[in-house]
Protein backbone atom coordinates (compact mmCIF):
# COMPACT_ATOMS: atom_id res chain seq x y z
CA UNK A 1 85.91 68.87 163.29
CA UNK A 2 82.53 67.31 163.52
CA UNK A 3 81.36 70.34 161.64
CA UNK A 4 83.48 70.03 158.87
CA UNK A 5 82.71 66.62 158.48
CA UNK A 6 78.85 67.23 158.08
CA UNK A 7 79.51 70.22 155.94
CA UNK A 8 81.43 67.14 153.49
CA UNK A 9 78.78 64.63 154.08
CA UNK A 10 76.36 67.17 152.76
CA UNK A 11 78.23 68.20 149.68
CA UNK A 12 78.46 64.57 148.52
CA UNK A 13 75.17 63.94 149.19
CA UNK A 14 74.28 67.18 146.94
CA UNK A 15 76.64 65.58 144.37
CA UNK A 16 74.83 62.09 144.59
CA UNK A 17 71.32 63.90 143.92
CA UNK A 18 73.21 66.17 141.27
CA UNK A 19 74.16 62.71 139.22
CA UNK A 20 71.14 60.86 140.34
CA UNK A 21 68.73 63.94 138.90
CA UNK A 22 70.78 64.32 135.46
CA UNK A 23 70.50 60.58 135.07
CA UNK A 24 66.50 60.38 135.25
CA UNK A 25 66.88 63.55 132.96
CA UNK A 26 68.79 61.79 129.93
CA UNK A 27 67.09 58.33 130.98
CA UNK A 28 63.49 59.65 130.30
CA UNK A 29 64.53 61.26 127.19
CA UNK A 30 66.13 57.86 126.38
CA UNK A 31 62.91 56.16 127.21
CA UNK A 32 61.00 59.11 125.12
CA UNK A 33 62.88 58.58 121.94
CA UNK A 34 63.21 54.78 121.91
CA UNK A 35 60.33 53.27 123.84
CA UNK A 36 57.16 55.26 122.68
CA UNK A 37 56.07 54.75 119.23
CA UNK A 38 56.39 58.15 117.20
CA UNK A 39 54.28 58.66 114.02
CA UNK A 40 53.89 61.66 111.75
CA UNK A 41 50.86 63.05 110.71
CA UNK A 42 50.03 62.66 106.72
CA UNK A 43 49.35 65.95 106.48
CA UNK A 44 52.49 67.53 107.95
CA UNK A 45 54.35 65.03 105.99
CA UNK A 46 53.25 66.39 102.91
CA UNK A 47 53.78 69.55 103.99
CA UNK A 48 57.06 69.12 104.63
CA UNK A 49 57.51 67.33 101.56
CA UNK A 50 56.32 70.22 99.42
CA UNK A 51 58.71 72.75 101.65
CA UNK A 52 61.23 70.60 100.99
CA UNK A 53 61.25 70.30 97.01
CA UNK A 54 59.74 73.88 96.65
CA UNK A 55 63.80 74.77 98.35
CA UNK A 56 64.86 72.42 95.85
CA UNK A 57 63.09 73.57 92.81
CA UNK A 58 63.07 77.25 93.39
CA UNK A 59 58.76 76.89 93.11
CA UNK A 60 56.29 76.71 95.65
CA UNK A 61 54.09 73.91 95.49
CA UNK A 62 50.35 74.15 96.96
CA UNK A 63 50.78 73.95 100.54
CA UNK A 64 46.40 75.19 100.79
CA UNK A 65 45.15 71.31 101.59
CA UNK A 66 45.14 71.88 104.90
CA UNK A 67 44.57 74.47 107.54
CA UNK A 68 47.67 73.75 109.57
CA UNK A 69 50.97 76.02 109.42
CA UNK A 70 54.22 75.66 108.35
CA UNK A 71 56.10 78.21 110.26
CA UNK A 72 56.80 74.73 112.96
CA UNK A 73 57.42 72.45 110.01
CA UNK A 74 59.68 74.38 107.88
CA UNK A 75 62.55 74.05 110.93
CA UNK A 76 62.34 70.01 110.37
CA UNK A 77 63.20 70.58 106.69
CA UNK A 78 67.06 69.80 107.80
CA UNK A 79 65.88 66.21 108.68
CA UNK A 80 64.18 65.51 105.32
CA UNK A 81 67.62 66.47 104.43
CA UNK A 82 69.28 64.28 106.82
CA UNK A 83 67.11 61.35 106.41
CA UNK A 84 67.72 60.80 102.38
CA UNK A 85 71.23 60.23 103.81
CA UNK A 86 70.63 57.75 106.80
CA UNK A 87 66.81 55.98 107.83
CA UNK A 88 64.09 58.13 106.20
CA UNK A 89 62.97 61.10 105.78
CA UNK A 90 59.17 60.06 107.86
CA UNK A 91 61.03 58.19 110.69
CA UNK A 92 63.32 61.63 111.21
CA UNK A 93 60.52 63.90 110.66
CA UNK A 94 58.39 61.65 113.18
CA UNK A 95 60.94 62.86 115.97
CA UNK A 96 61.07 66.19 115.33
CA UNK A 97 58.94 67.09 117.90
CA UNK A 98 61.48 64.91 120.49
CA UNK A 99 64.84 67.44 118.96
CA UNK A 100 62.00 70.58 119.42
CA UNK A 101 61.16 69.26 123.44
CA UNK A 102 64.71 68.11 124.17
CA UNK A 103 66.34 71.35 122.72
CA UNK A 104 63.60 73.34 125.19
CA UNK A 105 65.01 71.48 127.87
CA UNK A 106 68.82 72.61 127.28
CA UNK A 107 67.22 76.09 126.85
CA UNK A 108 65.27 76.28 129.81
CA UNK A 109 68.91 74.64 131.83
CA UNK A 110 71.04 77.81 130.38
CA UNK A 111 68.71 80.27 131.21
CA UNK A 112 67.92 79.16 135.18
CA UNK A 113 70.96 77.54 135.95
CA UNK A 114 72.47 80.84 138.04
CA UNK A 115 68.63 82.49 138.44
CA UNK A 116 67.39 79.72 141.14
CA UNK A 117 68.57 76.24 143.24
CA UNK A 118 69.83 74.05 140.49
CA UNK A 119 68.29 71.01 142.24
CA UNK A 120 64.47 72.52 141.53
CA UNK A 121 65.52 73.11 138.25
CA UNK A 122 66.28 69.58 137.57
CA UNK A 123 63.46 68.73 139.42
CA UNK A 124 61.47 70.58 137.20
CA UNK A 125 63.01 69.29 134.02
CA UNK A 126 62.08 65.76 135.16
CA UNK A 127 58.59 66.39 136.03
CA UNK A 128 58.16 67.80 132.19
CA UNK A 129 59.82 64.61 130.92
CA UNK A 130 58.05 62.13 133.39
CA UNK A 131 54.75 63.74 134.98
CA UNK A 132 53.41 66.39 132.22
CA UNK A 133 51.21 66.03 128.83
CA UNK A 134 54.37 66.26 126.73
CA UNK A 135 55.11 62.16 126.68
CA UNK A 136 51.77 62.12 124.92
CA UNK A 137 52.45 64.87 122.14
CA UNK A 138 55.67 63.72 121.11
CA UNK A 139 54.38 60.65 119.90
CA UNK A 140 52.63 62.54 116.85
CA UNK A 141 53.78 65.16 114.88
CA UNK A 142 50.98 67.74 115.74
CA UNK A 143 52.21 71.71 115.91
CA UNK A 144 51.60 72.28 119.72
CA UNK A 145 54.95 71.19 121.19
CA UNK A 146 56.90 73.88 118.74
CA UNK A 147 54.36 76.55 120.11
CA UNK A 148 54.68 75.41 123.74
CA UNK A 149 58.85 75.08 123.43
CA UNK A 150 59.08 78.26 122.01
CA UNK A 151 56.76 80.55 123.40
CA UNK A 152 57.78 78.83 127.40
CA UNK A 153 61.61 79.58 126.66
CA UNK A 154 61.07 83.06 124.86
CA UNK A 155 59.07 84.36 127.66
CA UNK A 156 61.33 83.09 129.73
CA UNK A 157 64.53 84.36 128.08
CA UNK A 158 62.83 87.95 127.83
CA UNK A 159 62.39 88.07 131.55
CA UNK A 160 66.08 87.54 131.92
CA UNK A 161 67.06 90.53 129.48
CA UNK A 162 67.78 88.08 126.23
CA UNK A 163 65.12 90.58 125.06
CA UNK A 164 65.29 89.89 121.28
CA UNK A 165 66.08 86.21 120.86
CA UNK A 166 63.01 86.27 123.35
CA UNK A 167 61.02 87.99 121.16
CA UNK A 168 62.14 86.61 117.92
CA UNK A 169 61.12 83.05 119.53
CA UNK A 170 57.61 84.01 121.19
CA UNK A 171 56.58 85.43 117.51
CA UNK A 172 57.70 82.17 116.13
CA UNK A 173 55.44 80.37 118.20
CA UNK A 174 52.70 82.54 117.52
CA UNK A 175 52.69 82.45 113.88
CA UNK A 176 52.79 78.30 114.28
CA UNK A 177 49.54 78.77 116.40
CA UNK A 178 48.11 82.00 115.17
CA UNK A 179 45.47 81.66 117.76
CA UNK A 180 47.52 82.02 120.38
CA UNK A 181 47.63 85.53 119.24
CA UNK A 182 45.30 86.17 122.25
CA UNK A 183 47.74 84.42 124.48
CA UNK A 184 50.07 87.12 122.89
CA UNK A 185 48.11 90.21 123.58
CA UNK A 186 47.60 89.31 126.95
CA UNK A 187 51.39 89.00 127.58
CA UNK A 188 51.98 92.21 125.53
CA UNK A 189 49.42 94.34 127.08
CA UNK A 190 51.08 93.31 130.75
CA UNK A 191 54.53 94.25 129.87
CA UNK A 192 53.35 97.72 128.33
CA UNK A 193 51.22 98.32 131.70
CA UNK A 194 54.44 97.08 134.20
CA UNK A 195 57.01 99.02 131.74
CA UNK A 196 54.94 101.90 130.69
CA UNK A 197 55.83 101.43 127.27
CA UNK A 198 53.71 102.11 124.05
CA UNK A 199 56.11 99.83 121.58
CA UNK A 200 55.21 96.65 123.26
CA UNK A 201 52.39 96.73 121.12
CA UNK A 202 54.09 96.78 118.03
CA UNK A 203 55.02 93.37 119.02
CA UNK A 204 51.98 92.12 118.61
CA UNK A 205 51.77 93.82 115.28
CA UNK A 206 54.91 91.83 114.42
CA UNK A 207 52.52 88.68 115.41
CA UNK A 208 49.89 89.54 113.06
CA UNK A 209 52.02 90.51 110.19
CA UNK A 210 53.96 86.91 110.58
CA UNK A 211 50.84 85.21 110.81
CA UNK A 212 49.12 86.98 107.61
CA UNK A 213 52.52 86.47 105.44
CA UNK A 214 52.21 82.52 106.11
CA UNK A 215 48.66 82.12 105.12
CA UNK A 216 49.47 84.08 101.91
CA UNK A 217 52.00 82.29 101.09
CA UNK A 218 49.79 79.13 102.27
CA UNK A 219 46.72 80.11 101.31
CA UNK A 220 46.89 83.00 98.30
CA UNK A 221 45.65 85.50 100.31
CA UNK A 222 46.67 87.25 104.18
CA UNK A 223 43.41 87.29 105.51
CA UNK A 224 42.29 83.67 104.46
CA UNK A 225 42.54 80.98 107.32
CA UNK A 226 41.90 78.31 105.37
CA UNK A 227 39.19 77.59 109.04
CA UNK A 228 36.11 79.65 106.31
CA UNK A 229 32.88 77.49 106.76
CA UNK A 230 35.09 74.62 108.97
CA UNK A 231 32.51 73.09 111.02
CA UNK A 232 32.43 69.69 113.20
CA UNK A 233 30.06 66.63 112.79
CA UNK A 234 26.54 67.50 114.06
CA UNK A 235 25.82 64.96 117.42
CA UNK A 236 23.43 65.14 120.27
CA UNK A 237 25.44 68.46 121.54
CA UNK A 238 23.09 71.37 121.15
CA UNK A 239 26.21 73.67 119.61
CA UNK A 240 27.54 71.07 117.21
CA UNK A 241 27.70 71.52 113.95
CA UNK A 242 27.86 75.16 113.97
CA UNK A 243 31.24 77.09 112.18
CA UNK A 244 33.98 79.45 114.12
CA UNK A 245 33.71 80.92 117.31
CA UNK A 246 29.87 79.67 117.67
CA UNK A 247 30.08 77.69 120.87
CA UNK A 248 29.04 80.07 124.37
CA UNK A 249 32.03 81.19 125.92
CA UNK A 250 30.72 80.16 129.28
CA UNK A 251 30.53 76.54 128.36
CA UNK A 252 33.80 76.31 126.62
CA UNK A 253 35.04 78.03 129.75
CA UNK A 254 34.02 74.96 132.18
CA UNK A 255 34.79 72.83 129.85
CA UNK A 256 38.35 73.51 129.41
CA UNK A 257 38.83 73.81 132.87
CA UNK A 258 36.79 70.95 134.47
CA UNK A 259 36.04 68.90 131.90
CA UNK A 260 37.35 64.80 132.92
CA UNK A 261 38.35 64.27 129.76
CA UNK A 262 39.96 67.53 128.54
CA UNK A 263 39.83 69.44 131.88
CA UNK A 264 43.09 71.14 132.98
CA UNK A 265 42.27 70.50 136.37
CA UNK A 266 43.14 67.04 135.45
CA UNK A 267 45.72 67.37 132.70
CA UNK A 268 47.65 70.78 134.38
CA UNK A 269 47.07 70.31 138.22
CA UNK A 270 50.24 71.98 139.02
CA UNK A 271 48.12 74.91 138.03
CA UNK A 272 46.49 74.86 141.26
CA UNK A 273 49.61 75.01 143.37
CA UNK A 274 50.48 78.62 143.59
CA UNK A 275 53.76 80.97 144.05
CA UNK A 276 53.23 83.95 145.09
CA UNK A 277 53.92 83.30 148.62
CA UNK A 278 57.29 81.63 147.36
CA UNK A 279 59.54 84.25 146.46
CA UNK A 280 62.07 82.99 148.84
CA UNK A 281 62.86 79.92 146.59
CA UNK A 282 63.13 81.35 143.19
CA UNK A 283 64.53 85.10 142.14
CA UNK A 284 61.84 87.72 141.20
CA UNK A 285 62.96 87.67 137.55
CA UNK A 286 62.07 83.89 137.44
CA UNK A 287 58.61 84.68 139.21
CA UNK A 288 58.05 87.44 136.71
CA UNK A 289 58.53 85.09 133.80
CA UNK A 290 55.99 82.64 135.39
CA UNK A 291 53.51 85.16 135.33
CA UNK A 292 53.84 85.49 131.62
CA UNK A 293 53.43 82.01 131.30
CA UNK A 294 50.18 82.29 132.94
CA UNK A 295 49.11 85.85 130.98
CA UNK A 296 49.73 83.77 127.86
CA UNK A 297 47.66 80.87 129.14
CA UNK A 298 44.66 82.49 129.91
CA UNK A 299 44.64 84.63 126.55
CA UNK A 300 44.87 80.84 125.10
CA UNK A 301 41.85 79.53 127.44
CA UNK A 302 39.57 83.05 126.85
CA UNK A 303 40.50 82.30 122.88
CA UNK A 304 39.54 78.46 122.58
CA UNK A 305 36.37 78.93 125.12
CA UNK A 306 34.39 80.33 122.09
CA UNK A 307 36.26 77.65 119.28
CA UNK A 308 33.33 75.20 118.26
CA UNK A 309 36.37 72.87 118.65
CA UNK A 310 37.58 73.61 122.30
CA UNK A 311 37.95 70.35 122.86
CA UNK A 312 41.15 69.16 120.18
CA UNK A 313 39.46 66.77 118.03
CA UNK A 314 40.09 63.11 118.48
CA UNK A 315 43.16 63.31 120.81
CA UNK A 316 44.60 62.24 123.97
CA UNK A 317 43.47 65.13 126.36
CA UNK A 318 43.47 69.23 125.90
CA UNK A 319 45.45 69.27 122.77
CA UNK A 320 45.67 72.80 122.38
CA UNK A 321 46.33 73.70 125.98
CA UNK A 322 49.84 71.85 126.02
CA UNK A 323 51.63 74.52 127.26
CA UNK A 324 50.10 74.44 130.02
CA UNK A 325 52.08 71.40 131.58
CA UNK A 326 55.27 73.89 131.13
CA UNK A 327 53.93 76.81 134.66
CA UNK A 328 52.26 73.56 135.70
CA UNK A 329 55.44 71.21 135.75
CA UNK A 330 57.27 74.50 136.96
CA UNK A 331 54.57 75.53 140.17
CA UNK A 332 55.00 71.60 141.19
CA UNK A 333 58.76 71.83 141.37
CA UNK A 334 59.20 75.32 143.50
CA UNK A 335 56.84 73.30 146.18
CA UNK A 336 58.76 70.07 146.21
CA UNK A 337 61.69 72.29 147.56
CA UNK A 338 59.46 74.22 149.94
CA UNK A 339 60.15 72.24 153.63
CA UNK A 340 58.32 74.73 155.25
CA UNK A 341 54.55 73.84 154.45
CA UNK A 342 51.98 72.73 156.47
CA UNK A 343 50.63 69.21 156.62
CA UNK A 344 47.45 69.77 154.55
CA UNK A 345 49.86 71.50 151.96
CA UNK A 346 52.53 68.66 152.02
CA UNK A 347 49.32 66.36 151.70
CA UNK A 348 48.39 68.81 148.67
CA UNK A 349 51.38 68.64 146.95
CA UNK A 350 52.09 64.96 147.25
CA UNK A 351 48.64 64.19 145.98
CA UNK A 352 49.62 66.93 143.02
CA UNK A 353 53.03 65.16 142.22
CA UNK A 354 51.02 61.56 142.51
CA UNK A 355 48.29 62.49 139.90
CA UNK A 356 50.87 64.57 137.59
CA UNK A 357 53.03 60.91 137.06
CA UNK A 358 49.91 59.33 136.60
CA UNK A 359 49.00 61.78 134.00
CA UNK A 360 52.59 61.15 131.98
CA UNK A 361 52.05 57.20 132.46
CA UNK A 362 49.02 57.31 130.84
CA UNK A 363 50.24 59.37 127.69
CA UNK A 364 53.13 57.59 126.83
CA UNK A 365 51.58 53.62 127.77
CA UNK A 366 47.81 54.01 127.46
CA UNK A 367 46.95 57.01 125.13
CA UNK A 368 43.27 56.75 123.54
CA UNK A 369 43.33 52.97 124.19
CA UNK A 370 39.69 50.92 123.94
CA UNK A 371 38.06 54.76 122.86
CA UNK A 372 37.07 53.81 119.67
CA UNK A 373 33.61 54.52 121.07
CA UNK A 374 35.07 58.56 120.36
CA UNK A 375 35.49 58.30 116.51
CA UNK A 376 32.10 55.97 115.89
CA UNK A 377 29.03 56.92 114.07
CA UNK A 378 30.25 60.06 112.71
CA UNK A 379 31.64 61.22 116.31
CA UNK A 380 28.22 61.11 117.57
CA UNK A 381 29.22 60.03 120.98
CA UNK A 382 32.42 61.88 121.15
CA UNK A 383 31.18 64.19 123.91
CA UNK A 384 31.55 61.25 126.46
CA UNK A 385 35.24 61.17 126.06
CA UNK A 386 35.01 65.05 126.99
CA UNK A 387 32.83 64.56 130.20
CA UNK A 388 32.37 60.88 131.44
CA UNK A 389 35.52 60.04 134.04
CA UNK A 390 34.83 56.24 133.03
CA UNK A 391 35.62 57.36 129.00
CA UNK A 392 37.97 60.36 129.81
CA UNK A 393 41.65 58.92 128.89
CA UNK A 394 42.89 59.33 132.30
CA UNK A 395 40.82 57.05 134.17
CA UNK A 396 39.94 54.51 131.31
CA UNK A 397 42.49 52.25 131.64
CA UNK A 398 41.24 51.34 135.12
CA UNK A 399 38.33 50.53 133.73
CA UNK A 400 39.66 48.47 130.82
CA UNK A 401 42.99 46.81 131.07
CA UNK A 402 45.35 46.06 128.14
CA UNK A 403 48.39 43.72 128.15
CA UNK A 404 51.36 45.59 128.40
CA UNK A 405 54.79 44.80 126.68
CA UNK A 406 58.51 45.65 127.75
CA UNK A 407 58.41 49.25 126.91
CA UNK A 408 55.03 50.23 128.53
CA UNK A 409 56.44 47.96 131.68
CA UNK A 410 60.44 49.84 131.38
CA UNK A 411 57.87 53.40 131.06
CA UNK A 412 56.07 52.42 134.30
CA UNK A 413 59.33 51.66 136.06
CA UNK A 414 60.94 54.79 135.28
CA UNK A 415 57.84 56.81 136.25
CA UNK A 416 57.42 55.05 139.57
CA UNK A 417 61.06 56.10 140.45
CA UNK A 418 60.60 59.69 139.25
CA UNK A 419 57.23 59.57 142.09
CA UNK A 420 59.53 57.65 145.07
CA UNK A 421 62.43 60.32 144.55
CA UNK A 422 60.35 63.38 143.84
CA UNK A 423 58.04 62.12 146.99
CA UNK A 424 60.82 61.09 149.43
CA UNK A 425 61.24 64.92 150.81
CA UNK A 426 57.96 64.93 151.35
CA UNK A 427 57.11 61.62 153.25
CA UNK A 428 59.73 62.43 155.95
CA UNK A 429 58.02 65.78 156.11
CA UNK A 430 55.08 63.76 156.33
CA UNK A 431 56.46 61.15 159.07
CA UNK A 432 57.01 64.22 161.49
CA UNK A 433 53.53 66.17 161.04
CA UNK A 434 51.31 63.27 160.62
CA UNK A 435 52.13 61.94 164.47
CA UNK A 436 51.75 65.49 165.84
CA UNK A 437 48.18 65.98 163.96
CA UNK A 438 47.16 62.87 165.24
CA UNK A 439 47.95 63.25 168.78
CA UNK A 440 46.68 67.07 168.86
CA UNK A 441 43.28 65.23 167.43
CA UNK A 442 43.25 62.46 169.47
CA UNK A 443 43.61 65.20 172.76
CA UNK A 444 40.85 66.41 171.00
CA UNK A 445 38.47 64.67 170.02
CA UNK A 446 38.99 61.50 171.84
CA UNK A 447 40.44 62.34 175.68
CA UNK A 448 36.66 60.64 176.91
CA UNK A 449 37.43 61.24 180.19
CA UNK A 450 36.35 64.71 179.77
CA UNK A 451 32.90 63.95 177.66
CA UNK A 452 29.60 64.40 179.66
CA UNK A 453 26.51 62.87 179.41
């Protein structure tokens, strides 16, 4: 009897987190679409402008102004539509990167609901909503969440045997980031080496022949990147100014990796928490679609090391490394569920999960605040945004405070309850290893009845 009873005070308490997770699931993206300012970049405004009345006019207009694809933009076309009929076209447009993050969300739910505990799952949808560098991006219109959404799901959907929509949805991403074409072949080049097949690499054909037709049809030509004789501002940095893939890959390297202010040790620290040894929480499929998250990461990383512009431009962390947040986020979950760690790897974790809210509080509140200092006298101290903590975006609004309204304050709140519930597991872990440690250290180190002269 007393068996039975447990057995139903467990299942409601399962249902109470069930409801309690969904609910800080469709509260953040409440608090995403309502309570952070959105904007949309000119450019892909009038980008989506032109692709708008060139469907309308049966003509393409010019589409060369800037170096920035349209293979991402051309899927918001159905809210220019929308928004001559209710708001605006800009203030639709403006949240089309929300629809593209909120759709990878439902995505990512279908495909893992029956391949792993549904309680890390939601765990892990929360941490992308509350604790990741998405709440930053989706207050501009800039091309790297429809790269991140759609490479993440499609290489996670091709793990799980949806092999073509898979496919079809990686190549999409691609083309909107055509120098993630790296990330591409790395992910390629693994599946033809674990499947012994040669038509993988046709795939990555398929890539390049996507990413050629858009820049002739954007450009006038297949083999122009519109990138020919692009060069940044020329500053105290000894590789400034210089074009292309100028900048020594060994530099770029540390930089994206370590770097305060663009570092994804900083930005991405689930990246550190690894899985391997954590089979028994999540199927092998799932683990095998992790690992092309990371393939396609480092072909990204070995890619922008050599860019002149590693670093983003003027923006609030590693722009182009957003995907990364999606194995971070995912890493960070799997050992929130693990209860069989040790105490320096609960202490790990909790200082993982404690840095990773941090890092979404200060995207959606903070962003580049008091960093004008970045953008002054033709960039020419930009680099200290890249490299000094006390300018880096993450730590700069310790150093300089800013009032903060009801939104930033309602942000905060919602974050803080995302760290108490994701943290809870761990503290009573905590509670029952910290004692022991103590007392094995204290028989140690401090029994000084047994010291000698």
């Amino acid at each position: 009897m007393l068996s039975k009873l447990n057995r139903k005070t467990a299942r409601e308490q399962s249902v109470l987190c069930m409801l309690f997770e969904f609910g800080l699931i469709f509260a953040g993206l409440f608090l995403l679409l309502y309570m952070i300012p959105h904007s949309i970049n000119i450019f892909n405004y009038v980008r989506v402008q032109n692709l708008y009345q060139s469907i309308v006019q049966g003509k393409l207009l010019p589409l060369s102004f800037t170096q920035k694809p349209i293979t991402g933009p051309i899927f918001s076309i159905p809210l220019w539509l929308f928004g001559n009929w209710y708001k605006s076209p800009g203030w639709w447009c403006a949240r089309y990167n929300f629809l593209v993050f909120s759709a990878g969300l439902f995505f990512i739910y279908r495909l893992l609901r029956n391949q792993m505990n549904k309680s890390t799952l939601r765990k892990f949808l929360i941490i992308l909503i509350a604790a990741s560098m998405f709440p930053n991006h989706l207050r501009v219109t800039y091309h790297e969440v429809f790269t991140a959404i759609m490479v993440g799901v499609g290489l996670l959907a091709i793990t799980l045997d949806y092999t073509y929509s898979g496919w079809t949805a990686v190549i999409l991403g691609v083309g909107n980031t055509p120098a993630s074409l790296v990330g591409l072949g790395c992910v390629v080049l693994k599946q033809a080496l674990d499947k012994k097949r040669w038509r993988y690499f046709l795939l990555l054909v398929v890539g390049v022949l996507v990413i050629c037709a858009e820049q002739w049809i954007r450009e006038g030509y297949p083999f122009t990147t519109g990138y020919e004789g692009d060069v940044g501002w020329m500053t105290m940095m000894p590789y400034s100014g210089q074009p292309g893939f100028s900048y020594p890959f060994f530099f770029g390297l540390l930089s994206i990796l370590f770097s305060f202010g663009r570092g994804l040790v900083f930005f991405a620290p689930g990246l550190l928490l690894f899985l391997k040894n954590k089979l028994h929480l999540i199927s092998q499929q799932v683990y095998d679609g992790y690992k092309l998250w990371i393939y396609f990461l480092i072909g990204m990383v070995l890619v922008y090391s050599k860019w002149w512009g590693w670093y983003g431009g003027v923006f609030w962390g590693p722009r182009f490394f957003l995907f990364a947040s999606i194995p971070a986020s995912f890493a960070l979950a799997v050992h929130l569920q693990d209860r069989d760690k040790s105490l320096m790897a609960n202490l790990f974790t909790l200082a993982v999960l404690g840095w990773s809210v941090w890092l979404g509080v200060s995207g959606a509140v903070f962003d580049q605040y008091s960093l004008d200092i970045c953008v002054k006298n033709n960039f020419a101290l930009e680099a200290l945004c890249w490299y000094v903590p006390e300018f880096s975006v993450l730590f700069r609004p310790f150093v300089v405070t800013k009032p903060l309204c009801m939104h930033n304050l309602t942000i905060m709140a919602y974050c803080l309850v995302v760290f108490i519930y994701l943290a809870a597991p761990l503290f009573k872990r905590l509670s029952k290893q910290l004692p022991a440690k103590l007392a094995a250290l204290k028989a140690t180190y401090l029994d000084f009845g047994n010291w000698g002269y």
